[in-house]
Protein backbone atom coordinates (compact mmCIF):
# COMPACT_ATOMS: atom_id res chain seq x y z
CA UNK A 1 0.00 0.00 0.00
CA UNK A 2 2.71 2.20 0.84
CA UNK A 3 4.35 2.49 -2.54
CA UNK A 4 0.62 3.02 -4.60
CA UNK A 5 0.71 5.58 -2.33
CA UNK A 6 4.17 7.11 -3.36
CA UNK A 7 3.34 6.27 -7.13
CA UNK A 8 0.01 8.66 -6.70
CA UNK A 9 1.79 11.49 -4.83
CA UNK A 10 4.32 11.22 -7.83
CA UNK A 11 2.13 11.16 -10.57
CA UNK A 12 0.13 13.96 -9.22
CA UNK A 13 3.30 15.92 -8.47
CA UNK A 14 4.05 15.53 -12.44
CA UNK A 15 0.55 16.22 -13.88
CA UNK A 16 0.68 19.29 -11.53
CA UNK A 17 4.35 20.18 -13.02
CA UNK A 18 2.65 20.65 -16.47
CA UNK A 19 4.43 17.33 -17.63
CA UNK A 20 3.02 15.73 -20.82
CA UNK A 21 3.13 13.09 -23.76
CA UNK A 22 6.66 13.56 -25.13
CA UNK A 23 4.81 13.88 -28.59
CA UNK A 24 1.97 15.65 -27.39
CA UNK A 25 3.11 19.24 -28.88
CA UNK A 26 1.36 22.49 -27.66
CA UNK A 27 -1.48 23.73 -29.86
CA UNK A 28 -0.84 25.92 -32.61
CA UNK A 29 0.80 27.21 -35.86
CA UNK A 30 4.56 28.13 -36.17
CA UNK A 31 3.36 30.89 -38.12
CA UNK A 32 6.06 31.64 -41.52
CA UNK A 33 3.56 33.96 -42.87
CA UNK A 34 2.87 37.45 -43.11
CA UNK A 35 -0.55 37.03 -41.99
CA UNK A 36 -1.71 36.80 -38.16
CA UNK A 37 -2.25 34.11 -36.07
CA UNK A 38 -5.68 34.55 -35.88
CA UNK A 39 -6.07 34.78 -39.69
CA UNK A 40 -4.54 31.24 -39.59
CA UNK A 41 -7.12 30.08 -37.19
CA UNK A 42 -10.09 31.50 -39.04
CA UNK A 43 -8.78 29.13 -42.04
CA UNK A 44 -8.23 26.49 -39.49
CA UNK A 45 -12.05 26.58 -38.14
CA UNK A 46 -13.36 26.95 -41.97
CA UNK A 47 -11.77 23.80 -43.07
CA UNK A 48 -13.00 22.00 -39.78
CA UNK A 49 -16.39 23.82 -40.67
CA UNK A 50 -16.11 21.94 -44.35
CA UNK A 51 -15.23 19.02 -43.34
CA UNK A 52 -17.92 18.86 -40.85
CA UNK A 53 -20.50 19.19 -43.85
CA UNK A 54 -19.11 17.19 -46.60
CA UNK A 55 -15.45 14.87 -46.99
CA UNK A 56 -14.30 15.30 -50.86
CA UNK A 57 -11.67 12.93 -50.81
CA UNK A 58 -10.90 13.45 -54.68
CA UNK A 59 -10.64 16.44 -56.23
CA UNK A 60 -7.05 16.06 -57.88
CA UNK A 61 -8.50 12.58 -59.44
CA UNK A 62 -11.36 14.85 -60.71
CA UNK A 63 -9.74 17.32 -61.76
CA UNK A 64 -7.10 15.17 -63.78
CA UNK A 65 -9.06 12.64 -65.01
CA UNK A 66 -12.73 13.48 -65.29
CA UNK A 67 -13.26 10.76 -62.23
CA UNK A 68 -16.79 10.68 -60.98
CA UNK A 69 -16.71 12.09 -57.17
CA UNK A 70 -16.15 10.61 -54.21
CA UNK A 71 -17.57 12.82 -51.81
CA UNK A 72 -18.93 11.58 -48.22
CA UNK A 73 -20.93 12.60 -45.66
CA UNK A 74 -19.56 15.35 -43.13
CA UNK A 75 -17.56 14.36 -40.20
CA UNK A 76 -18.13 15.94 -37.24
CA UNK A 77 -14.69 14.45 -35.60
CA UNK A 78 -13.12 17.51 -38.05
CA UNK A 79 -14.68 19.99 -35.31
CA UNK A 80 -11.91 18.71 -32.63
CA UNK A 81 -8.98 18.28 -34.42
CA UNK A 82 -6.11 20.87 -33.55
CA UNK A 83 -3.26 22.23 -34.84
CA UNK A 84 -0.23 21.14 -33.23
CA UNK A 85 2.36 23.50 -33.95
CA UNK A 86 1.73 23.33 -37.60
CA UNK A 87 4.47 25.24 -39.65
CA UNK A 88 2.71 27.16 -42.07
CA UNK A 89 4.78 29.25 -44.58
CA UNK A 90 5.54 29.99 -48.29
CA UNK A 91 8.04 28.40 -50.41
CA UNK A 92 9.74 30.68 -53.37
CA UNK A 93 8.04 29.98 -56.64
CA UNK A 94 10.01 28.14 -59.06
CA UNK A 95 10.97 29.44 -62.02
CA UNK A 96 8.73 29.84 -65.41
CA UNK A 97 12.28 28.60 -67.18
CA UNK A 98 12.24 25.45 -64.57
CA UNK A 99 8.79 24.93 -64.95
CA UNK A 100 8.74 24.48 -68.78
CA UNK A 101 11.52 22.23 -68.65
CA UNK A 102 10.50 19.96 -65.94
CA UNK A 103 6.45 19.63 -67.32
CA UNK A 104 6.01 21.29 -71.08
CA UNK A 105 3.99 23.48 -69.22
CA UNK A 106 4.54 27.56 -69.57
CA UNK A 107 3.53 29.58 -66.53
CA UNK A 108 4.90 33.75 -66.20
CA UNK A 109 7.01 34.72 -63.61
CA UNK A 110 5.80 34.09 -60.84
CA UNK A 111 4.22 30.70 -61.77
CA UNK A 112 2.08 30.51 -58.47
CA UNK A 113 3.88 26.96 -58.48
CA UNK A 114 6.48 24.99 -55.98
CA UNK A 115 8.21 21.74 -55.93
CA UNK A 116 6.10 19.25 -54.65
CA UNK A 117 7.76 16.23 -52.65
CA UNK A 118 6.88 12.98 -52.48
CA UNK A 119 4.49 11.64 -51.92
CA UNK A 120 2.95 14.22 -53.85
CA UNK A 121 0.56 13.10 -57.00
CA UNK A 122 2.00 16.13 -59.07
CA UNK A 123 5.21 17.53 -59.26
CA UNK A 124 4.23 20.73 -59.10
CA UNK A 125 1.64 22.64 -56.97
CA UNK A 126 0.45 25.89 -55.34
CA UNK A 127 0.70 24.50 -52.13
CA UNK A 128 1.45 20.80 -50.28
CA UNK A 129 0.85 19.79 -46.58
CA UNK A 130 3.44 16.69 -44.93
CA UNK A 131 1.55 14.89 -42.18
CA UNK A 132 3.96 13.21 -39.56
CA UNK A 133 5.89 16.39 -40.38
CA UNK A 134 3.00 18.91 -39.45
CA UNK A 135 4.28 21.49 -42.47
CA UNK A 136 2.17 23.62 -44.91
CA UNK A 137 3.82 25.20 -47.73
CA UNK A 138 2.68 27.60 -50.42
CA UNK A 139 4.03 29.09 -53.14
CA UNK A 140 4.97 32.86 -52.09
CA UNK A 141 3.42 34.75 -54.49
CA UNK A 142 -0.07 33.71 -53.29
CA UNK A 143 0.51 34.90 -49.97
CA UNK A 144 -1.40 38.09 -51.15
CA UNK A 145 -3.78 37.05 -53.72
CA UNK A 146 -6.59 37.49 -51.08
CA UNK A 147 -9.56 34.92 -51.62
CA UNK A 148 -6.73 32.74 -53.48
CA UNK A 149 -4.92 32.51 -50.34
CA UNK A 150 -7.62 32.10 -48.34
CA UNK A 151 -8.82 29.00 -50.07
CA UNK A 152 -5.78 27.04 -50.86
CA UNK A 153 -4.72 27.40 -47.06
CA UNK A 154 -7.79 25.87 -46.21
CA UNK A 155 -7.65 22.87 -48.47
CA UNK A 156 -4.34 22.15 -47.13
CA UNK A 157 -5.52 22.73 -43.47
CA UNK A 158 -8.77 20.12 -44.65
CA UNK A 159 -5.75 17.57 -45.86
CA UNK A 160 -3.88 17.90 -42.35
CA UNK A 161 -7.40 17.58 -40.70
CA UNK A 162 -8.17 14.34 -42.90
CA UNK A 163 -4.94 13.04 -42.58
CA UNK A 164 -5.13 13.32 -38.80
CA UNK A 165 -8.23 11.53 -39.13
CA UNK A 166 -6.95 8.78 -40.85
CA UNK A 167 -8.38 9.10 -44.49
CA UNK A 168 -6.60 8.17 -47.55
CA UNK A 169 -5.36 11.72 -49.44
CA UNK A 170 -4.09 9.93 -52.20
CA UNK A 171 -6.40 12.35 -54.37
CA UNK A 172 -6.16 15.26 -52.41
């Protein structure tokens, strides 16, 4: 009895030290942008609002390949999923010269495009989200296209909502 005693006095002394999951990282963005923190979190409670509604889980496949949709009902698990120190910031664009070599494709400087790693679908894209990584990136000269912005941080904030979720992205 006497040590369950000393193991409660200890645990309580370390859950009233603050002490936590090693993994368990504080909520929030590590904010790269030039917008606030609260403009991040209004994106943030729009995709969970989305998601909430209605779960597109294709749109690339649609887009690319004139796939019918697959589309499910909204999840309302979206509404407590946080942000866990999410680093959100832009990437330079690449260049129009780069950009025609690597795809046939001919965009102006700036393209509105950035190198997408695997395991991106495309090569290319405005923006990408890694998962076990918690990173957003975008390409920089959206960061003040206004409604453009607004909309492809919020996809990306849906994917790293799904993804924390556990859906397949493979078309997102």
């Amino acid at each position: 009895m006497g040590r369950s005693l000393r193991t409660l006095i200890l645990t309580m002394i370390l859950a009233g030290c603050g002490s936590r999951l090693p993994n368990a990282l504080p909520v929030g963005f590590v904010n790269q942008t030039q917008h606030s923190d609260a403009d991040l979190w209004a994106l943030w409670k729009a995709a969970q609002q989305s998601l909430a509604q209605q779960v597109d889980l294709n749109p690339l496949q649609r887009s690319l390949y004139k796939a019918p949709a697959d589309t499910l009902p909204g999840d309302a698990r979206a509404l407590k999923v946080m942000p866990h120190q999410l680093l959100v910031g832009a990437s330079p664009d690449v260049s129009s010269s780069v950009l025609l070599t690597a795809t046939g494709v001919y965009r102006p400087d700036p393209t509105g495009m950035i190198a997408c790693p695997q395991p991106c679908n495309v090569r290319y894209a405005a923006a990408y989200s890694l998962y076990p990584h918690q990173l957003t990136r975008y390409a920089a000269s959206w960061e003040f296209q206004g409604d453009n912005f607004s909309l492809i941080l919020q996809y990306e904030f849906e994917n790293q909502i799904l993804a924390a979720l556990g859906y397949d992205l493979s078309w997102r």
